[in-house]
Protein backbone atom coordinates (compact mmCIF):
# COMPACT_ATOMS: atom_id res chain seq x y z
CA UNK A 1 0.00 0.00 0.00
CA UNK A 2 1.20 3.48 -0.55
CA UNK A 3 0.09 6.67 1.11
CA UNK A 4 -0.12 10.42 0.09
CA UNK A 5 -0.04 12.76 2.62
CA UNK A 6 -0.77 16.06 0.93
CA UNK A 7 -1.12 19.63 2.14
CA UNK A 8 -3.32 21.93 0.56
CA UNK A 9 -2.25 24.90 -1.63
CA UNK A 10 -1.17 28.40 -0.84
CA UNK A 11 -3.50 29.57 2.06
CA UNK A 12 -6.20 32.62 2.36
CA UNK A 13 -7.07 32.05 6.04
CA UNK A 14 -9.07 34.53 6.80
CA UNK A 15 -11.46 33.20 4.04
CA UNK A 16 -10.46 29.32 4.23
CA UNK A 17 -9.51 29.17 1.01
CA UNK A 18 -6.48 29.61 -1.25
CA UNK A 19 -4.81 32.63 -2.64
CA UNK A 20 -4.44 33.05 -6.42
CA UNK A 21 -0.96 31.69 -6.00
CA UNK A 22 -2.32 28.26 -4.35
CA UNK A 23 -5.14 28.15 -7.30
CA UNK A 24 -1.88 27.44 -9.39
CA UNK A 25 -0.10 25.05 -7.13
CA UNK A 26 -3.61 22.98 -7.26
CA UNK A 27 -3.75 22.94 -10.96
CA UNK A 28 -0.18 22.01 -11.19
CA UNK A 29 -0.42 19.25 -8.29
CA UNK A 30 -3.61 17.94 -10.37
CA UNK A 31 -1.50 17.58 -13.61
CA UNK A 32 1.01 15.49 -11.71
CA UNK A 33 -1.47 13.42 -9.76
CA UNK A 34 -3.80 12.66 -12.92
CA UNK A 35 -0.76 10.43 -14.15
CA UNK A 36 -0.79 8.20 -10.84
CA UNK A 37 -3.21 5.47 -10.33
CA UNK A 38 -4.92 6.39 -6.76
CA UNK A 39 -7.34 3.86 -5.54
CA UNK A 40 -9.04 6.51 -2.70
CA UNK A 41 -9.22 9.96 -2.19
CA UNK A 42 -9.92 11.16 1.97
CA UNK A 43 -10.28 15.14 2.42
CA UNK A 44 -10.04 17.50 5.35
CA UNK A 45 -13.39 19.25 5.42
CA UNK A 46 -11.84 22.93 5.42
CA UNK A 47 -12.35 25.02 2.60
CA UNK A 48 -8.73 25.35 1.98
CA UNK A 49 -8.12 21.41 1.11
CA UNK A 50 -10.90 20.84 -0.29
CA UNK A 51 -10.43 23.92 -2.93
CA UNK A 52 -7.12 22.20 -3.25
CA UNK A 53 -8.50 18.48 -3.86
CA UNK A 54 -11.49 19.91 -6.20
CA UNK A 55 -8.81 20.40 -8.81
CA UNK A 56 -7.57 16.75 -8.95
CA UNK A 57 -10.72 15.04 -8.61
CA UNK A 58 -12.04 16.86 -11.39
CA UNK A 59 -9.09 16.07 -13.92
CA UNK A 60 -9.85 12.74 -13.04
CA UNK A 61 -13.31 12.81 -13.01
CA UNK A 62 -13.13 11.35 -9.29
CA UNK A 63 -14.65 12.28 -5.82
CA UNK A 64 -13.52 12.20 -2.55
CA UNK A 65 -14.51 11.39 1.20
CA UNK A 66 -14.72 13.87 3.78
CA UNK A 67 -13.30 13.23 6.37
CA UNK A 68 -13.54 15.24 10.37
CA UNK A 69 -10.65 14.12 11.68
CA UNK A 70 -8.43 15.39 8.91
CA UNK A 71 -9.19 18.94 9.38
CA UNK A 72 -6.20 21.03 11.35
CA UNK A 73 -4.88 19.47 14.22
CA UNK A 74 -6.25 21.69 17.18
CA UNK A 75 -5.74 21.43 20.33
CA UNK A 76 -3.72 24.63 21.75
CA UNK A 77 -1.46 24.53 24.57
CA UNK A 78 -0.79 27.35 27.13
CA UNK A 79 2.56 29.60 27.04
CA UNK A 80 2.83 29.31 31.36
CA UNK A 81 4.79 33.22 30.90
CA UNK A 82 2.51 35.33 29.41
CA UNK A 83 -0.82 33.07 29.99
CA UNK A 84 -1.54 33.18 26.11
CA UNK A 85 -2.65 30.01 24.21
CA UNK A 86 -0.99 28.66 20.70
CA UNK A 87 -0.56 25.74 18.48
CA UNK A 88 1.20 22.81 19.65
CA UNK A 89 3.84 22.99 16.44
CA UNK A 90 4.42 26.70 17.35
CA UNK A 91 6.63 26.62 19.97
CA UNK A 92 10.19 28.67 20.55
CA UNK A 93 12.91 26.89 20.05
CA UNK A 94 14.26 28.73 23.57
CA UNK A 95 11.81 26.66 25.32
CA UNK A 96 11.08 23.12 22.70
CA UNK A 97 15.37 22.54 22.93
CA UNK A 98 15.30 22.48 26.70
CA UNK A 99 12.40 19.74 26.97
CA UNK A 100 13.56 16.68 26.30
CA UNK A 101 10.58 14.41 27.24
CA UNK A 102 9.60 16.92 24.01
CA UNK A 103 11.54 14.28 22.03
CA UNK A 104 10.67 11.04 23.43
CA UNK A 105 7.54 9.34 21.67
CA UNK A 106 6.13 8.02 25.10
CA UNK A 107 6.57 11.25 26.95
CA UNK A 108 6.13 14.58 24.53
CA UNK A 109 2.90 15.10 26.00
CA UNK A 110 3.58 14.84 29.58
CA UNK A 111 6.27 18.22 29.20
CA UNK A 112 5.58 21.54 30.52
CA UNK A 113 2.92 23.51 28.50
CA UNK A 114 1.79 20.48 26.85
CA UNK A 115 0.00 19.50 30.06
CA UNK A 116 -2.21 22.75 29.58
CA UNK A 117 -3.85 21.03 26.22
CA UNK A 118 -6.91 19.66 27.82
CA UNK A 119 -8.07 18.31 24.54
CA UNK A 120 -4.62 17.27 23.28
CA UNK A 121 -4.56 13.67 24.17
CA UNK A 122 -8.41 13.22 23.06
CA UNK A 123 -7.46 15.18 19.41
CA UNK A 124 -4.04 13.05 19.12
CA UNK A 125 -6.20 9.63 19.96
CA UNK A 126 -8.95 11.03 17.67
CA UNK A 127 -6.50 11.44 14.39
CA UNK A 128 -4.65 7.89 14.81
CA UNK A 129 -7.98 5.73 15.79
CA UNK A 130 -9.29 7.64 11.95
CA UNK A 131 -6.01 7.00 10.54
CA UNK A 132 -6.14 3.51 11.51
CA UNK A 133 -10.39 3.08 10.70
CA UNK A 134 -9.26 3.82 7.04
CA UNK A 135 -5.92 1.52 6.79
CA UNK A 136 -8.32 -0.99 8.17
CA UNK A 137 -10.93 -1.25 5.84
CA UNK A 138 -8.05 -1.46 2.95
CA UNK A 139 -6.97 -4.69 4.78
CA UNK A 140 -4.11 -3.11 7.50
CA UNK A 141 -5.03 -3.68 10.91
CA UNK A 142 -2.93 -1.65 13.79
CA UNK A 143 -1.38 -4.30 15.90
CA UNK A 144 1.19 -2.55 18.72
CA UNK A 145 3.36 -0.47 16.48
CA UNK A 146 3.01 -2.35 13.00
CA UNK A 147 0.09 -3.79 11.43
CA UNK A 148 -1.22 -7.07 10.68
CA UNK A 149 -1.56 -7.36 6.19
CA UNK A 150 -4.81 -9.19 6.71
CA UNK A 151 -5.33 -8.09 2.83
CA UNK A 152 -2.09 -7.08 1.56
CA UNK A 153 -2.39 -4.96 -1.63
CA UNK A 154 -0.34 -2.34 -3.63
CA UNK A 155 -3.61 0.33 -3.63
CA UNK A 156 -2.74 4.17 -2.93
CA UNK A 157 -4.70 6.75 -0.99
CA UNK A 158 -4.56 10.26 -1.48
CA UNK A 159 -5.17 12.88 1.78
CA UNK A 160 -5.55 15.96 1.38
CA UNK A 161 -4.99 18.10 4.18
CA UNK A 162 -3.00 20.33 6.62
CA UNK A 163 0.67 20.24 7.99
CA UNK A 164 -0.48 20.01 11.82
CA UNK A 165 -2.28 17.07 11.21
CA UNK A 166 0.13 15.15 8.83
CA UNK A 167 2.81 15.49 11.19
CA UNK A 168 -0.10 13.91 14.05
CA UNK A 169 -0.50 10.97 11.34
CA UNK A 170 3.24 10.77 10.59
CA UNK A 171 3.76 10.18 14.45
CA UNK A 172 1.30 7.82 14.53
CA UNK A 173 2.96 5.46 11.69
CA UNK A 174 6.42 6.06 12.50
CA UNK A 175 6.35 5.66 15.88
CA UNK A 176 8.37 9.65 16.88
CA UNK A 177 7.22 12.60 18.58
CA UNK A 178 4.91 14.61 16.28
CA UNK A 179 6.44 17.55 18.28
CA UNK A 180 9.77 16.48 16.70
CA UNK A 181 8.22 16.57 13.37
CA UNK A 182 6.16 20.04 13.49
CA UNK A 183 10.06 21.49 14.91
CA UNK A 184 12.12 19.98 12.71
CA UNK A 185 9.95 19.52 8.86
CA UNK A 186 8.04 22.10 7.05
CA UNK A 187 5.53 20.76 4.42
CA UNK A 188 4.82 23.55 1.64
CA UNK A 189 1.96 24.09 0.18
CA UNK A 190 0.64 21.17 -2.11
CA UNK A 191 3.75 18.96 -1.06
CA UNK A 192 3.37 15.27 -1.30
CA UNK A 193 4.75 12.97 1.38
CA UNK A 194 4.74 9.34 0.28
CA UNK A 195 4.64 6.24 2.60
CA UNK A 196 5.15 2.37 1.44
CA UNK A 197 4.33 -0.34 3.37
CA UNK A 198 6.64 -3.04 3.71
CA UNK A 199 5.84 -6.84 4.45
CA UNK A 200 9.36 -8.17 5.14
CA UNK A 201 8.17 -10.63 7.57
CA UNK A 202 4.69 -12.79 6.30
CA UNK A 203 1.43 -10.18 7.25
CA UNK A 204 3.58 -8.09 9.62
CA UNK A 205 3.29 -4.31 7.57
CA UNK A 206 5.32 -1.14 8.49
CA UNK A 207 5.16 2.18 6.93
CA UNK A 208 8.03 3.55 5.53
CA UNK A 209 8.57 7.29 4.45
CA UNK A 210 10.17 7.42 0.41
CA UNK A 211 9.82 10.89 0.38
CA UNK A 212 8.72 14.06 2.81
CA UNK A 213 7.61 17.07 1.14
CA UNK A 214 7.86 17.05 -2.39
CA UNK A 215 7.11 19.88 -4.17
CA UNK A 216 8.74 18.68 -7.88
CA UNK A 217 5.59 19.04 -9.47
CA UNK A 218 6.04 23.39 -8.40
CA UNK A 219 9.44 23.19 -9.67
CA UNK A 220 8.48 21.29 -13.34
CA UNK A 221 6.05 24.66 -14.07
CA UNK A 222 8.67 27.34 -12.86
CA UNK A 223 6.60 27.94 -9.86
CA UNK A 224 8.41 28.81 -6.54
CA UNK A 225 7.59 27.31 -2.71
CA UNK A 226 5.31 29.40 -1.15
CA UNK A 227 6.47 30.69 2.33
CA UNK A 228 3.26 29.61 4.13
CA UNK A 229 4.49 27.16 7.51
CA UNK A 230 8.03 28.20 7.26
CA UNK A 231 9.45 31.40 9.75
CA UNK A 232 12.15 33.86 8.78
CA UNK A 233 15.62 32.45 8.04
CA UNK A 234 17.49 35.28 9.27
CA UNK A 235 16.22 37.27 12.67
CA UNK A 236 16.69 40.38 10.75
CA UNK A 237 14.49 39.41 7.46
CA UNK A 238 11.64 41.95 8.77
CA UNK A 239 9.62 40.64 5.61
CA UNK A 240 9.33 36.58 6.78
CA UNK A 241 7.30 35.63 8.80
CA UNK A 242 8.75 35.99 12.89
């Protein structure tokens, strides 16, 4: 089985949907995609991913499924300083480097500020028991940390949705700290991260990441990596993001 993990295009929060410059990422992600053979299609059920999905499905004269627990990861977590709430992947790197149990897959939510996320163990729980609902009905059952091939097959789903959450599902297969993963990758917009299984041992499955981010399909069509999830890569850039 193979996996795409795929964040949607260029974002217009305030209106949930995507910028012109995201309309082209789409159309460009769409040409690549039409060229694979995906078996399923699962969408986030925010306006932004789904704008970004509509553009695939309709070169391939496809539809998708909907999804809730593929919309943004959510579950903010309390700065103890200044009292003010934030995403769990948006975290300093004065105070994420000095955590260790930050690292450690058994332990990253037991570290201080995490423990203010009332709903984060719920929201984590809720992503990997939807994760593992779908791998399950395409014959992969979770069994500890791998998963029993009860109908091994080479099919390939397609997800469109958001970096927070990818990271959650990323965690979830791979066995590491998401909080390792929102710190240390940055998906662009309309990147593809692709997952094999491997049966190495008779109906024991793992997931294994080929490739994180991919963004070739941008490159092919002159188009550059939008900015959107990254921060400024010098202090004094006053035009990045801080």
């Amino acid at each position: 089985m193979r996996l795409l993990i795929i964040r949607h295009g260029d974002p217009d929060y305030a209106i949930d949907s995507l910028t012109e410059k995201g309309r082209r990422e789409a159309q460009f992600l769409a040409e690549r995609l039409q060229k694979e053979k995906i078996d399923a299609f699962y969408l986030s059920p925010l306006g932004r991913a789904q704008a970004t999905a509509a553009y695939t499905l309709r070169a391939m004269g496809r539809r998708g499924k909907t999804l809730g627990w593929l919309r943004e990861f959510h579950a903010p977590v309390r700065d103890e300083a200044t009292g003010k709430k934030c995403g769990t992947w948006d975290l300093l790197p004065s105070f994420y480097t000095k955590h260790e149990a930050l690292y450690d897959f058994h332990e990253w939510m037991t570290a201080p500020r995490m423990r203010t996320g009332r709903t984060l163990p719920s929201e984590y729980r809720r992503v990997c028991k939807g994760l593992d609902k779908v791998l399950t009905s395409h014959g992969y059952r979770r069994s500890g940390n791998a998963y029993r091939a009860e109908s091994p097959n080479m099919d390939t789903l397609a997800f469109f949705c958001h970096f927070g959450v990818e990271c959650v599902m990323l965690s979830h297969l791979l066995h590491v700290s998401p909080v390792v993963l929102w710190q240390g990758f940055c998906a662009a917009p309309t990147s593809v991260t692709t997952l094999y299984t491997e049966e190495r041992e008779k109906g024991v499955a793992v997931f294994r990441c080929s490739a994180f981010g991919d963004i070739s399909h941008l490159y092919a069509n002159g188009e550059p990596p939008a900015f959107a999830a990254r921060f400024c890569e010098m202090y004094e850039n006053e035009n990045e993001r801080h």
